[in-house]
C-alpha atoms as a PDB file:
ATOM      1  CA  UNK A   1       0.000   0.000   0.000  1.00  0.00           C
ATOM      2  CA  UNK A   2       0.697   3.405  -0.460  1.00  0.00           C
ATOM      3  CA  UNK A   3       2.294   5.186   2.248  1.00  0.00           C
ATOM      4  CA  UNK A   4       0.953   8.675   0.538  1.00  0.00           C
ATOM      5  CA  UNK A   5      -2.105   9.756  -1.006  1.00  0.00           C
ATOM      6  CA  UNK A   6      -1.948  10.435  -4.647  1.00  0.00           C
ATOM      7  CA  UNK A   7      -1.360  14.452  -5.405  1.00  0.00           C
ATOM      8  CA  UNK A   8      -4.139  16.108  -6.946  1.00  0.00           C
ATOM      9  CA  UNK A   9      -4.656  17.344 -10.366  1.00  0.00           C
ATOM     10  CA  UNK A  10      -5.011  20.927 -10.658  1.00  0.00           C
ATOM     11  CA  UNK A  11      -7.740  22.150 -13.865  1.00  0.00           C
ATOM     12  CA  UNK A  12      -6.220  25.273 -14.514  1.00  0.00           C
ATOM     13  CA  UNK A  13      -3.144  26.072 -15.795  1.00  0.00           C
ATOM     14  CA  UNK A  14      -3.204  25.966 -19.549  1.00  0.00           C
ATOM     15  CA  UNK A  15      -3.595  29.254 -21.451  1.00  0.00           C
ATOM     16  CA  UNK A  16      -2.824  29.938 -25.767  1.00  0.00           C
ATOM     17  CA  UNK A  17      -0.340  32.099 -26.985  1.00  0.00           C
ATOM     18  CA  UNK A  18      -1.499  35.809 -27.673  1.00  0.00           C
ATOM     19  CA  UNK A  19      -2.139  36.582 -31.123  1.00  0.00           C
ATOM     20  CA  UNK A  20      -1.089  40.016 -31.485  1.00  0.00           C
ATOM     21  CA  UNK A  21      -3.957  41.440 -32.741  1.00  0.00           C
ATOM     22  CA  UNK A  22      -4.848  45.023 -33.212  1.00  0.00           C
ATOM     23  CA  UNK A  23      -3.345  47.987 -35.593  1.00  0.00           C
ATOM     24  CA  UNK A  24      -0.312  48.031 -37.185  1.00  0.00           C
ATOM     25  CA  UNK A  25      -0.020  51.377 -39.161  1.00  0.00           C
ATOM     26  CA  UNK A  26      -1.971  54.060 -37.720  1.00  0.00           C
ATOM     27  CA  UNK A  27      -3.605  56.794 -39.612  1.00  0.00           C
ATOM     28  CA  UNK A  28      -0.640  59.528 -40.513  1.00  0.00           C
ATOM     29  CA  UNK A  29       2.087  56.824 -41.548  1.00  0.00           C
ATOM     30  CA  UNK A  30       3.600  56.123 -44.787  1.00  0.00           C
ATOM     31  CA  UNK A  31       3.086  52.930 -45.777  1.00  0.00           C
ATOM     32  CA  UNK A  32       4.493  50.674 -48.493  1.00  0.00           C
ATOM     33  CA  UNK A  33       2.517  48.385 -50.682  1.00  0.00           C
ATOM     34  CA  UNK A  34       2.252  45.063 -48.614  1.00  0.00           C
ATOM     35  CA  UNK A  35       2.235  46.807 -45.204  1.00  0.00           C
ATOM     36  CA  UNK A  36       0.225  44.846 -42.796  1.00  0.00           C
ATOM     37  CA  UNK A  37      -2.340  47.987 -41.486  1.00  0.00           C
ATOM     38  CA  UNK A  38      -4.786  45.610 -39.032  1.00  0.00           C
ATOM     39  CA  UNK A  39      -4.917  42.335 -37.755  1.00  0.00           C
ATOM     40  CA  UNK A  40      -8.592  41.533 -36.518  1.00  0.00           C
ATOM     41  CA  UNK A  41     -10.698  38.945 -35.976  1.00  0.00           C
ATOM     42  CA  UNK A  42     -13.620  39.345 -38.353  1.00  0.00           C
ATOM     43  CA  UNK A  43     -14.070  42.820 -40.527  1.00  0.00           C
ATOM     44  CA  UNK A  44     -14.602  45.441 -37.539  1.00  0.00           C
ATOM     45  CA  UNK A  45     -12.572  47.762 -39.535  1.00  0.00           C
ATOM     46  CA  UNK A  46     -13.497  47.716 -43.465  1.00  0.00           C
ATOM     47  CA  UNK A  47     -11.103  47.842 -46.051  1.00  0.00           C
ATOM     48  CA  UNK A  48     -11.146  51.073 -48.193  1.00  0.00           C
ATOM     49  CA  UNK A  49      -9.557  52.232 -51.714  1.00  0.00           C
ATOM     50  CA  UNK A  50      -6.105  50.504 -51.994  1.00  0.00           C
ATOM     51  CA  UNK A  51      -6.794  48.582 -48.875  1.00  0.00           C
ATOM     52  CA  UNK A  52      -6.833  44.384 -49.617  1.00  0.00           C
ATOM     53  CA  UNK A  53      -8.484  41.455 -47.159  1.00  0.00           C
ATOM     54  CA  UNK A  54      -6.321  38.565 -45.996  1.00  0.00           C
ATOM     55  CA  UNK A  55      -7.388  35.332 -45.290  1.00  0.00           C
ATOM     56  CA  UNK A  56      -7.413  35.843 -41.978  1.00  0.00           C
ATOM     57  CA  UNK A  57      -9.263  39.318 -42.572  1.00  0.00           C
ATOM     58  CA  UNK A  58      -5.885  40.977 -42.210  1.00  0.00           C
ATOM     59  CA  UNK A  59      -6.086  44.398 -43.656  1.00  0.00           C
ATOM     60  CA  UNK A  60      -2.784  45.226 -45.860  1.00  0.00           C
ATOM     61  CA  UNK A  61      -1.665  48.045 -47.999  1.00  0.00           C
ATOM     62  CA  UNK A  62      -2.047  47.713 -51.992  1.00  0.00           C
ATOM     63  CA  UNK A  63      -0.391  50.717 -53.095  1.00  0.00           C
ATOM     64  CA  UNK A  64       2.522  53.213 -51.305  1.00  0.00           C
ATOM     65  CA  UNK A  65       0.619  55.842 -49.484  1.00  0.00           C
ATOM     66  CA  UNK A  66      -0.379  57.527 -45.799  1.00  0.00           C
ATOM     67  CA  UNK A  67      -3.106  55.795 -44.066  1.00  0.00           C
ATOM     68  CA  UNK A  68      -6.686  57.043 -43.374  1.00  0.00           C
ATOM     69  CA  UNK A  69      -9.105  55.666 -40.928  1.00  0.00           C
ATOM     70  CA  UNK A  70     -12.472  57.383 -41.182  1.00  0.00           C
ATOM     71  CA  UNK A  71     -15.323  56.330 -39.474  1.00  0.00           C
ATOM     72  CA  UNK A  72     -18.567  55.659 -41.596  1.00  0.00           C
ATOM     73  CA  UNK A  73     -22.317  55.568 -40.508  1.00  0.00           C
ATOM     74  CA  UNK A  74     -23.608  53.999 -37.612  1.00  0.00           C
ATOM     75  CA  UNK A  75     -19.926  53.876 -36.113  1.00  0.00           C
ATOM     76  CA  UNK A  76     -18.539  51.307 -38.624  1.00  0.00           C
ATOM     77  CA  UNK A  77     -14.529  52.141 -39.111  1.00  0.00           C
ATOM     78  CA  UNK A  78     -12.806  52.198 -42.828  1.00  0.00           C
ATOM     79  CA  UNK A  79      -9.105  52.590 -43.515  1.00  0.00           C
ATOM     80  CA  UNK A  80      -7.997  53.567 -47.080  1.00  0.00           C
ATOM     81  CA  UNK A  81      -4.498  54.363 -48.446  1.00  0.00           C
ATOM     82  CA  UNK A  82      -3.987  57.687 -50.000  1.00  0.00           C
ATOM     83  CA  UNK A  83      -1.669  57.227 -52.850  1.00  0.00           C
ATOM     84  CA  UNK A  84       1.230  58.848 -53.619  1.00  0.00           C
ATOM     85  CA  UNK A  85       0.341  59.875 -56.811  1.00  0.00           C
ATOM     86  CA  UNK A  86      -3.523  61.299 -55.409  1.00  0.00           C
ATOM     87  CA  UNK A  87      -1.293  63.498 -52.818  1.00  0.00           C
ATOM     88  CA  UNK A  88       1.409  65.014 -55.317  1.00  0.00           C
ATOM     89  CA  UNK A  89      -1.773  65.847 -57.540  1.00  0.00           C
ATOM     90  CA  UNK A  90      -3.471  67.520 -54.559  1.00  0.00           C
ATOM     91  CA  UNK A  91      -0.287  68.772 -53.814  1.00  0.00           C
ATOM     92  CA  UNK A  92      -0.208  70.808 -57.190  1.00  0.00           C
ATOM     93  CA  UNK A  93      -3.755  71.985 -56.635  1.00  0.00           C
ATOM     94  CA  UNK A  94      -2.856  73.504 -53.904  1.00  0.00           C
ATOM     95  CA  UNK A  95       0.124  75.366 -55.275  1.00  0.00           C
ATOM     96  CA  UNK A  96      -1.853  76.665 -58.147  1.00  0.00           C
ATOM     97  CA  UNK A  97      -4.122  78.095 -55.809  1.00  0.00           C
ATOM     98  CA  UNK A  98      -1.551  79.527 -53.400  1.00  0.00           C
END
């Protein structure tokens, strides 16, 4: 016989691995085509103009730009990726008009 009593088994104890989600580039930065902008779980931020969908609803950057997050109706959140090329021509604009 057992001169001690078997040791109890605790059920607690195990915990996964965090998975980093959240915003990457926030709205201001230069970004590069490819940029990872937002890792979510599900689309609670849409993607916008030059903004593509992962798999994993990762939002990334399709085009070299400065981010944008803009919030549209009923509190939904969008981020789009102004392009270089949309900036320098706004850019001009405001030149001629200065």
């Amino acid at each position: 016989m057992a001169h001690k009593k078997g040791g109890g088994s605790s059920k607690n104890g195990r915990d996964s691995k965090s998975k980093r989600l959240g915003v990457k580039k926030f709205g201001g930065e230069f970004v590069l085509s490819g940029n990872i902008l937002v890792r979510q779980r599900g689309t609670r931020i849409k993607p916008g103009e030059n903004v593509g969908v992962g798999r994993d609803h990762t939002l990334f950057a399709t085009s070299d730009g400065l981010v944008l997050y803009e919030t549209i109706r009923e509190g939904r959140k969008r981020v789009t990726v102004v392009a270089l090329e949309k900036l320098e021509q706004l850019a001009a604009q405001e030149e001629a008009v200065a």
